[in-house]
Protein backbone atom coordinates (compact mmCIF):
# COMPACT_ATOMS: atom_id res chain seq x y z
CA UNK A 1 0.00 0.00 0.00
CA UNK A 2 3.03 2.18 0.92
CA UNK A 3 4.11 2.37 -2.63
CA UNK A 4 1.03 3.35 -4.71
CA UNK A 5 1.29 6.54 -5.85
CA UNK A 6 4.64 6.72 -4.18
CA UNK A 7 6.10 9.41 -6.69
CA UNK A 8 3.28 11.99 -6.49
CA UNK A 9 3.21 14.79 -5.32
CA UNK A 10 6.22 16.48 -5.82
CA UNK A 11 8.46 16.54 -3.37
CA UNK A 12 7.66 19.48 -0.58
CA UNK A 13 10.35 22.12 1.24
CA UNK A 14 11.35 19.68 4.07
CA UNK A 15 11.96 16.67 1.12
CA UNK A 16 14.12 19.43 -0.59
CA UNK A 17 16.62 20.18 2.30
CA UNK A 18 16.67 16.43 2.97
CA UNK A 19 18.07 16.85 -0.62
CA UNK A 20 20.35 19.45 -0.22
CA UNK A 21 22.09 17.99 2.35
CA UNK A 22 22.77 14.33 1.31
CA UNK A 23 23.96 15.31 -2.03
CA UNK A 24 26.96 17.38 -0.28
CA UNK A 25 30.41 15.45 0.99
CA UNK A 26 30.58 14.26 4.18
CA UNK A 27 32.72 17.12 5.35
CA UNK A 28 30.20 19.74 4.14
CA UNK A 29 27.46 17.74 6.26
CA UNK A 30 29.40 17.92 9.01
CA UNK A 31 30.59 21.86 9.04
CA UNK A 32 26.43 22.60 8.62
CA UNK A 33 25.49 20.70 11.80
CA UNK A 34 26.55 22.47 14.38
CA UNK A 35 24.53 25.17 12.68
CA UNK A 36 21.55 23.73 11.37
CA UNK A 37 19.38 20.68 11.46
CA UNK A 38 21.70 19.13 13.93
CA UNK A 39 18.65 16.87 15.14
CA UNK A 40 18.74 15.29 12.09
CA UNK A 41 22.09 14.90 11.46
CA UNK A 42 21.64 10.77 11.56
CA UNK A 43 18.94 10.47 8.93
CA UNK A 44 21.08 12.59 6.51
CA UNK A 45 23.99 10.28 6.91
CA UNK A 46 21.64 7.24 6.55
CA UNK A 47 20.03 8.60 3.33
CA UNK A 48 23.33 9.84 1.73
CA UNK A 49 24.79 6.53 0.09
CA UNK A 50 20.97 5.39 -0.48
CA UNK A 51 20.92 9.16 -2.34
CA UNK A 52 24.50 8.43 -4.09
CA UNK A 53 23.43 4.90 -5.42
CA UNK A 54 19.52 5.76 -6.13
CA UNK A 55 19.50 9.09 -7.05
CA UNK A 56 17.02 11.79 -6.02
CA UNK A 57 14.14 10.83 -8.02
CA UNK A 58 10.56 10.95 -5.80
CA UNK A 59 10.89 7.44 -5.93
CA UNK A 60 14.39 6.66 -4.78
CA UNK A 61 13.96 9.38 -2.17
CA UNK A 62 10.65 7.88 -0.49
CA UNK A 63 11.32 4.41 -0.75
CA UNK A 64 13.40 3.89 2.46
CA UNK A 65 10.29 5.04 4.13
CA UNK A 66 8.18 1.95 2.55
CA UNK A 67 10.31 -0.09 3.73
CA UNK A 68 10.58 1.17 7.32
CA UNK A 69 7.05 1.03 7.43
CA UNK A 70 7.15 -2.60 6.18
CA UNK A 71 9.40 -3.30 8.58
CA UNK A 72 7.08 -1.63 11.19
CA UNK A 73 4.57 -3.52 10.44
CA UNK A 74 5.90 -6.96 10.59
CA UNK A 75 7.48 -5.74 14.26
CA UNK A 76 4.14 -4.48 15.39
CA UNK A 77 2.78 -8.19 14.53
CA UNK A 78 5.29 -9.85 16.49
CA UNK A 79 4.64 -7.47 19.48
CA UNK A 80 0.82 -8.39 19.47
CA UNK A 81 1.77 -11.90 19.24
CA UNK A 82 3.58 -11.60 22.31
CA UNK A 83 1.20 -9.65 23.61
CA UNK A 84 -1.85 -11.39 23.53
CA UNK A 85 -1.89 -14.32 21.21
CA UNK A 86 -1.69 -14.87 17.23
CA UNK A 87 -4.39 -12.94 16.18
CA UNK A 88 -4.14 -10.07 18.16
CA UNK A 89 -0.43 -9.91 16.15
CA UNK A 90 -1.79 -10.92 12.67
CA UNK A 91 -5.23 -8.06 13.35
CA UNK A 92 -2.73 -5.60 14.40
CA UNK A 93 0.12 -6.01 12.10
CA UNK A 94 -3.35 -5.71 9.54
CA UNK A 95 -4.26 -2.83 10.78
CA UNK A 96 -1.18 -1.09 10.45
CA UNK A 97 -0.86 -1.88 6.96
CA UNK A 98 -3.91 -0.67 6.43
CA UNK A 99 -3.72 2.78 8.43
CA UNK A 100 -4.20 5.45 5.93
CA UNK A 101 -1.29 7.40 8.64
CA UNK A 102 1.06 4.46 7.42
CA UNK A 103 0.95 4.89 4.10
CA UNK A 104 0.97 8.76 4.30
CA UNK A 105 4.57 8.75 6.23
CA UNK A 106 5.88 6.17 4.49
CA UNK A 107 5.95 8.46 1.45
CA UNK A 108 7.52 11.23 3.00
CA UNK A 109 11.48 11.46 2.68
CA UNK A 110 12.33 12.44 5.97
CA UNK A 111 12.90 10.32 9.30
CA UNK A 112 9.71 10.03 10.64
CA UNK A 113 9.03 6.19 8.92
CA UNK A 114 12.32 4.87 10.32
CA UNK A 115 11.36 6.32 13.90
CA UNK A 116 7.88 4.43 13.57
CA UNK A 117 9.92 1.41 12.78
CA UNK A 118 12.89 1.88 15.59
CA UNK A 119 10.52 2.24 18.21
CA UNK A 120 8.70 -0.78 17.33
CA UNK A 121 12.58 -2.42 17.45
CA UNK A 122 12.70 -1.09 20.45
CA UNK A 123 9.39 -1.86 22.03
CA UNK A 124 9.77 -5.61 20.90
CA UNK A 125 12.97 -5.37 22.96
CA UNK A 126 11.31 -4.40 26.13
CA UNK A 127 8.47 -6.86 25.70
CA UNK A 128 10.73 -9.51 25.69
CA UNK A 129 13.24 -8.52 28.39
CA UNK A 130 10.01 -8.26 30.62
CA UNK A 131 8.83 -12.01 29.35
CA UNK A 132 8.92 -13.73 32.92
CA UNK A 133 9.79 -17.31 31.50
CA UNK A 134 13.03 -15.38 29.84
CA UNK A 135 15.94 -17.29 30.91
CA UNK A 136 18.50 -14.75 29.46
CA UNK A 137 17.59 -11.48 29.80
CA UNK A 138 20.90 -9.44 29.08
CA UNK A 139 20.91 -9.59 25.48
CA UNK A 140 17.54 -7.94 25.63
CA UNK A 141 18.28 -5.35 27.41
CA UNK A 142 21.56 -4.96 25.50
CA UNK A 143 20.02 -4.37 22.09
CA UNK A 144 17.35 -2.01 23.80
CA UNK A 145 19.65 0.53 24.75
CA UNK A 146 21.12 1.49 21.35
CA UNK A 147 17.78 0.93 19.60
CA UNK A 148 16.38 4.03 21.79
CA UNK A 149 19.45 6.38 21.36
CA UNK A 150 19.40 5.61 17.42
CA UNK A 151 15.54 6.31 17.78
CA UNK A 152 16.44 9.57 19.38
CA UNK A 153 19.12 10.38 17.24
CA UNK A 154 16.77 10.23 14.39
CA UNK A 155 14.43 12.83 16.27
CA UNK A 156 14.47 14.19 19.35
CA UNK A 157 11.67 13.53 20.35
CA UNK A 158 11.58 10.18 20.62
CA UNK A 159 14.00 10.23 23.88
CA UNK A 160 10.41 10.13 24.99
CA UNK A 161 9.62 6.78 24.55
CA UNK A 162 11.68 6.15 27.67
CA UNK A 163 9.22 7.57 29.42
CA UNK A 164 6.84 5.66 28.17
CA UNK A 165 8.58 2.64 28.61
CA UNK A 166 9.29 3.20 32.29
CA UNK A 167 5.27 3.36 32.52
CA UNK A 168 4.71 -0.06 30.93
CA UNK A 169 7.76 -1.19 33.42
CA UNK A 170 6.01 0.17 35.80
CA UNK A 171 2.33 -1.63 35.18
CA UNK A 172 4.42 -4.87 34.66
CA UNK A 173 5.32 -5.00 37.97
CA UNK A 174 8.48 -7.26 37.13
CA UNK A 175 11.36 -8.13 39.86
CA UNK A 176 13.98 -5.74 41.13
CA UNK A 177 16.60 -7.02 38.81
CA UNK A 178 14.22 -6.33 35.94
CA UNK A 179 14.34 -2.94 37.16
CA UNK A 180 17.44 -2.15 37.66
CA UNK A 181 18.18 -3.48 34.21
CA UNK A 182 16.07 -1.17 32.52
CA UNK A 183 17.25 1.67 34.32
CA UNK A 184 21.08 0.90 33.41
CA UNK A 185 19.84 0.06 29.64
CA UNK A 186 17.96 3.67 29.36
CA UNK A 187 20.74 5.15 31.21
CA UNK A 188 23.14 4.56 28.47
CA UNK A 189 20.42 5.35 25.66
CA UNK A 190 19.66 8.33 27.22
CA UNK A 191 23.42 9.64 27.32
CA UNK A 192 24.63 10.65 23.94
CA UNK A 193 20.55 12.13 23.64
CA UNK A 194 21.03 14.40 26.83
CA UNK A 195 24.72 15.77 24.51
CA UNK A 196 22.69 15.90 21.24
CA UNK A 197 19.82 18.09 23.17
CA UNK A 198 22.16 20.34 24.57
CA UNK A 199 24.52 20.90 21.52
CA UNK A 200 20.75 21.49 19.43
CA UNK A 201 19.60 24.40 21.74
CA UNK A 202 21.22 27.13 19.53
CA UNK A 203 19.06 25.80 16.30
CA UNK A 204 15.78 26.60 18.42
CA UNK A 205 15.00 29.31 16.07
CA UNK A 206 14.22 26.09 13.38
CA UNK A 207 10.90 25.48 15.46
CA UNK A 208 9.65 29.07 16.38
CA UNK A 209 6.42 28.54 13.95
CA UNK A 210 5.29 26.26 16.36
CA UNK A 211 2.22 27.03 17.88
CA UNK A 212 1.19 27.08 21.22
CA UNK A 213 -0.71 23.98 22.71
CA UNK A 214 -4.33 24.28 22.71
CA UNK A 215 -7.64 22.28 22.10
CA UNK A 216 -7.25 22.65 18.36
CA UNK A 217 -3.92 21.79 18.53
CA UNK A 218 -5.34 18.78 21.06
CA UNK A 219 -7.84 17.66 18.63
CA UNK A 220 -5.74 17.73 15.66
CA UNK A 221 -3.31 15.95 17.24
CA UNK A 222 -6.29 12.83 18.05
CA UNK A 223 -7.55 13.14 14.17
CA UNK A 224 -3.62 12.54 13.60
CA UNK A 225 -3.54 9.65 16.04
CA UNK A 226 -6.81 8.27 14.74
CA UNK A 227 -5.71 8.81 10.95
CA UNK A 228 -8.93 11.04 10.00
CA UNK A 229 -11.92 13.19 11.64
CA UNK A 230 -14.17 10.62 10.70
CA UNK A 231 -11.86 7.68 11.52
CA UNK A 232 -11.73 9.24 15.61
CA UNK A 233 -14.92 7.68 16.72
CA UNK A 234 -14.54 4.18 15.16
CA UNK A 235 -10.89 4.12 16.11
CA UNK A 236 -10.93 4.85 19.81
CA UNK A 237 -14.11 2.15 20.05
CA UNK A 238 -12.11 -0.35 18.26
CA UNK A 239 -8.96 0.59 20.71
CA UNK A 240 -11.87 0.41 23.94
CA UNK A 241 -12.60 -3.13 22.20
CA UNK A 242 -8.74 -4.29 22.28
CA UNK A 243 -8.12 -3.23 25.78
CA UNK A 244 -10.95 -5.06 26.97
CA UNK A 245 -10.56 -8.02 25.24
CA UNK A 246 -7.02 -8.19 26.14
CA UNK A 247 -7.06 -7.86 29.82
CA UNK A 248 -10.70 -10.46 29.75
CA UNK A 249 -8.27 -12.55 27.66
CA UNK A 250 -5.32 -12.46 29.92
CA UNK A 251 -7.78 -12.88 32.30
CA UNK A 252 -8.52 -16.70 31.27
CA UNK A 253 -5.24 -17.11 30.28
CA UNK A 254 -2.40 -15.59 32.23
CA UNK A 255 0.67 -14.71 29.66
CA UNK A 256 4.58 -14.97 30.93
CA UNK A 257 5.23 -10.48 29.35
CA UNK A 258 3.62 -7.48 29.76
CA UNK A 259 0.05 -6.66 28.88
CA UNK A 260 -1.21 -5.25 25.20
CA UNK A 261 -2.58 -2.13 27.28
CA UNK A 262 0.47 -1.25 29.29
CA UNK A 263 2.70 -1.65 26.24
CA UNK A 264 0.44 0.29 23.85
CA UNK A 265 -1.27 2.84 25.89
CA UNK A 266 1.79 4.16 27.44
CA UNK A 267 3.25 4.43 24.43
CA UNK A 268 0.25 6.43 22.56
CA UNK A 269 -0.04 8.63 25.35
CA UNK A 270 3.19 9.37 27.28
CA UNK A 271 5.14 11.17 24.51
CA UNK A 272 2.03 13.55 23.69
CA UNK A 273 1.21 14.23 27.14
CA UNK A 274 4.96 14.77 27.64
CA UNK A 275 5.16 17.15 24.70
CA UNK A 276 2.49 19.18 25.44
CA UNK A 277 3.46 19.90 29.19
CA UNK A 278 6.57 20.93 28.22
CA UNK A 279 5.42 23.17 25.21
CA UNK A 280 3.09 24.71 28.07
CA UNK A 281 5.98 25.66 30.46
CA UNK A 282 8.66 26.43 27.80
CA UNK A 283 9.32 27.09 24.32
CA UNK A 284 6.98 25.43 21.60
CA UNK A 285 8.18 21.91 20.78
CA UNK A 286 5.20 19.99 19.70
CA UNK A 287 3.89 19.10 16.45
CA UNK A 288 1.63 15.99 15.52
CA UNK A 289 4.34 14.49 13.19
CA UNK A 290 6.79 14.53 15.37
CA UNK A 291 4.68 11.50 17.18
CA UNK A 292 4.82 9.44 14.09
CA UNK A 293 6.51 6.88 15.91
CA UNK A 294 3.27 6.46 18.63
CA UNK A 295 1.34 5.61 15.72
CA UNK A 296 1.94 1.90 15.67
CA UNK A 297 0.62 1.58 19.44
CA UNK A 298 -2.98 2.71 17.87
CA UNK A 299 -2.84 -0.32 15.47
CA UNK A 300 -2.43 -2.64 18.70
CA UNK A 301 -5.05 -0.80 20.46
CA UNK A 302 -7.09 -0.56 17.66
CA UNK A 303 -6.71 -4.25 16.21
CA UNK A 304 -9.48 -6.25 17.61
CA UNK A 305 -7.75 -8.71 19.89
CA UNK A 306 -9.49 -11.97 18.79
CA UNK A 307 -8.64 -14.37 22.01
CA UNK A 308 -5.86 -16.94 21.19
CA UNK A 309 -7.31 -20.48 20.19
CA UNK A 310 -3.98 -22.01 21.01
CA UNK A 311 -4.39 -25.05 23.66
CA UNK A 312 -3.08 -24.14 27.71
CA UNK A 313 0.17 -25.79 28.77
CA UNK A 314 -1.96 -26.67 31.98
CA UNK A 315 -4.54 -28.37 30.04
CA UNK A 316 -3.76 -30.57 26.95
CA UNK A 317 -6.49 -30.85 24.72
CA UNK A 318 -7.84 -34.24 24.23
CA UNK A 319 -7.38 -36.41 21.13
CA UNK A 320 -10.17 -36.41 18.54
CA UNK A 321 -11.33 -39.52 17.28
CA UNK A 322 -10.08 -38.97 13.97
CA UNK A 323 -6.12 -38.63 15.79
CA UNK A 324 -6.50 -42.10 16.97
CA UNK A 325 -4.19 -45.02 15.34
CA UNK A 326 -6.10 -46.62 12.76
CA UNK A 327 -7.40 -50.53 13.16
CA UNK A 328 -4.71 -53.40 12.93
CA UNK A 329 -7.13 -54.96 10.82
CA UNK A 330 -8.92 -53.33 7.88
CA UNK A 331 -12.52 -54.95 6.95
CA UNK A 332 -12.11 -54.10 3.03
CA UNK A 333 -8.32 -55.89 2.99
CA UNK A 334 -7.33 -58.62 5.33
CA UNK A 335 -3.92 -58.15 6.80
CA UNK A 336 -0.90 -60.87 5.94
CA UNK A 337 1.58 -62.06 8.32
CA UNK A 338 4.68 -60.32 8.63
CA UNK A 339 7.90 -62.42 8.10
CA UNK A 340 10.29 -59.67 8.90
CA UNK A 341 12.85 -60.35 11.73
CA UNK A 342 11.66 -56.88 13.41
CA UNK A 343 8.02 -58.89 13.20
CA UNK A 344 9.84 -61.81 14.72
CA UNK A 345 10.99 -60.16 17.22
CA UNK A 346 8.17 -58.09 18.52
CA UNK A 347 6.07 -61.23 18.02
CA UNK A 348 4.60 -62.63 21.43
CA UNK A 349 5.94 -65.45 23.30
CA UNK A 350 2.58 -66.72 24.05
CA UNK A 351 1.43 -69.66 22.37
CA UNK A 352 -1.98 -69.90 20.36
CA UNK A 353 -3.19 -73.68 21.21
CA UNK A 354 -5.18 -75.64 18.47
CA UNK A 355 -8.78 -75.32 17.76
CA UNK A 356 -11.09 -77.67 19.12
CA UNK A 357 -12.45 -80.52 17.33
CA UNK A 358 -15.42 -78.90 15.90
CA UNK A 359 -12.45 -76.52 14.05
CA UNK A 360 -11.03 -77.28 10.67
CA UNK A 361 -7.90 -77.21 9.30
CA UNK A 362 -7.68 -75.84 6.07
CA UNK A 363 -6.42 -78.65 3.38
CA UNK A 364 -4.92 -78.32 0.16
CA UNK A 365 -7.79 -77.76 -1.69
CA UNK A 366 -9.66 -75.66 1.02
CA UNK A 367 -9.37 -71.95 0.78
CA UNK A 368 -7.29 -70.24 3.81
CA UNK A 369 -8.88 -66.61 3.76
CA UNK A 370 -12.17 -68.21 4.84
CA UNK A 371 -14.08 -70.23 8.04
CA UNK A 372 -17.45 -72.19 8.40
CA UNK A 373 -19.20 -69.35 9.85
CA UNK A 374 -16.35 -66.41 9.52
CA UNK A 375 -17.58 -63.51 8.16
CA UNK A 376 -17.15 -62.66 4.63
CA UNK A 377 -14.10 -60.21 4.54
CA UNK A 378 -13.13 -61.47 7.75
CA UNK A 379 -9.20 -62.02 8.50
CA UNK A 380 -8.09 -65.66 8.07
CA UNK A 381 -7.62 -67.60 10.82
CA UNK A 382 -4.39 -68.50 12.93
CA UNK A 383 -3.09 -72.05 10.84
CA UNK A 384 -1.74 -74.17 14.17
CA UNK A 385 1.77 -75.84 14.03
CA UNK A 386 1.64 -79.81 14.53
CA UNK A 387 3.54 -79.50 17.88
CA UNK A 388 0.48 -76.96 19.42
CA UNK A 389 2.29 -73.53 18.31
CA UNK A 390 0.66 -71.36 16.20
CA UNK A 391 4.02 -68.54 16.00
CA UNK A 392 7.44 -68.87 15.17
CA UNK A 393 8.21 -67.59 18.57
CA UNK A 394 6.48 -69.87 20.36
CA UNK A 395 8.32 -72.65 18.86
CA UNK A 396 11.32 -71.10 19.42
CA UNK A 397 10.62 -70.63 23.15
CA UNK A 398 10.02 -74.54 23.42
């Protein structure tokens, strides 16, 4: 979906500088950071072999964005997988797909599609250094710290999903190691982000159109969560839906991470919330695309969270009667003896004594697949040995 219509419209002002700058050397990037668009000093570097081996075509410009938001979406799968079950991952990797916000910033040549798709990295990381059966939790936690400084390096503004991570910590209630863990992990992410704030102070004057928060700005900034005006309604009932449904489901069947809601919500909210205080008490710094990467926590709230089908560990289903070895004998095809020395061996030491008097002994001229009084398609029956055996073990055993 990401790539129809991919190369219209022209490419916009902000498209153009991303232009600008990856089509200069290296040294020319780096002698116009410290003076301008030092927050996105990473995406430039990214984008400038992509812009020496592609060109700067529409096309070739948007395309890394596709596939960030492909990658996004597979990530935000997993994560609901985790989460909940199956197909609460398969509804909401669907969902973001489908988001008409996915396809939008996916076709913008800028960072916000690879900050959708590093926080989802980075998210997925969490969720599974939280995962109480985890047996190894270090190389979680180890990935998780870069992924959020790279996610911050991209833009700013995503240093905030630390705060919304330390929420969903928070609900998860995990042990104090856990804790400790995290903090050390978004200690080091946060780091080089603390030096990269401070050094971008002087390039405020980039952001002085920002407006000042307010209830428009509050509303547009739900349409932008939402994807439309008329999506806001059906959205935030579908997102009601998925929180209920997952706790109901988790519920029934207790799972080893974190919840869908404390992963998702936190992450929707936190950053905005964040934003918006701040732009209250200081300078301006919010603007609804600078969320982009809280987007993918509305597809998990928004997917409907179909409970997993999957059997409990703590109660095995029971076999169907079709699962159940077939018949030794079949009533269409009577079965032969086996003469292998597997056969042999497995065969039982018991011995089969002769039939009775009344019983016949098939002769030369008598047909052995039937009996007086077998029924027709019946097996034939067991020809007894001289000496009283009827098996090849038997006689052995005497």
């Amino acid at each position: 979906m990401a790539l129809a219509g991919i190369g219209t419209p022209s490419l916009w002002l902000d498209e153009a500088a991303t232009i600008s700058m990856t089509t200069r050397s290296y040294g020319d990037m780096l002698r116009v950071f410290p003076h301008l668009d030092l927050v996105h000093a990473l995406y430039y570097m990214i984008m400038k072999p992509w812009v020496a081996a592609f060109g700067t075509d529409a096309l070739a410009l948007r395309l890394p964005g596709a596939l960030a938001m492909a990658a996004a979406a597979a990530g935000v799968a997993v994560i609901g997988r985790r989460c909940l079950g199956p197909a609460a991952g398969l509804a909401a990797g669907l969902a973001w797909a489908a988001g008409p916000q996915t396809s939008r910033w996916a076709q913008e040549a800028r960072s916000y599609a690879m900050t959708a798709a590093v926080a989802v990295l980075a998210t997925y990381l969490l969720v599974r250094a939280l995962d109480r059966d985890e047996q190894r939790r270090w190389p979680w936690f180890a990935g998780y710290a870069p992924a959020v400084a790279v996610l911050g390096c991209l833009h700013l503004d995503g240093a905030l999903l630390l705060a919304a991570h330390g929420v969903t910590v928070l609900l998860t209630r995990p042990k104090a190691g856990v804790w400790l863990r995290w903090l050390a992990s978004a200690s080091v992410a946060a780091a080089p982000l603390v030096v990269l704030a401070v050094a971008a102070q002087d390039q405020k004057r980039q952001v002085k159109w920002l407006p000042r928060p307010s209830w428009d700005v509050a509303w547009a900034q739900l349409q932008f969560l939402t994807g439309d005006r008329a999506l806001v309604a059906p959205v935030m009932a579908l997102a009601l839906l998925g929180v209920v449904t997952s706790v109901l489901g988790r519920a029934s069947r207790p799972h080893p991470t974190a919840s869908l809601p404390a992963v998702a919500l936190s992450w929707a909210l936190v950053p905005t919330v964040l934003l918006l205080l701040v732009s209250n008490v200081t300078d301006p710094v919010f603007y609804y695309r600078y969320t982009t990467y809280c987007l993918p926590a509305v597809a998990l709230l928004a997917a409907p969270a179909w409970p997993d089908c999957s059997p409990s560990p703590a109660a095995p289903p029971l076999a169907p009667s079709w699962c159940a070895p077939p018949q030794r004998h079949s009533p269409s095809r009577p079965s032969r003896p086996t003469t292998t020395s597997a056969a042999r061996t497995a065969a039982p030491t018991t011995c089969v004594r002769p039939p009775t008097s009344s019983a016949r002994t098939p002769g030369p001229g008598t047909p052995s697949s039937t009996s007086p009084g077998a029924p027709v398609g019946a097996p034939p029956p067991i020809r007894a040995r001289s000496d009283g055996c009827a098996t090849p073990a038997c006689a052995r055993t005497r």
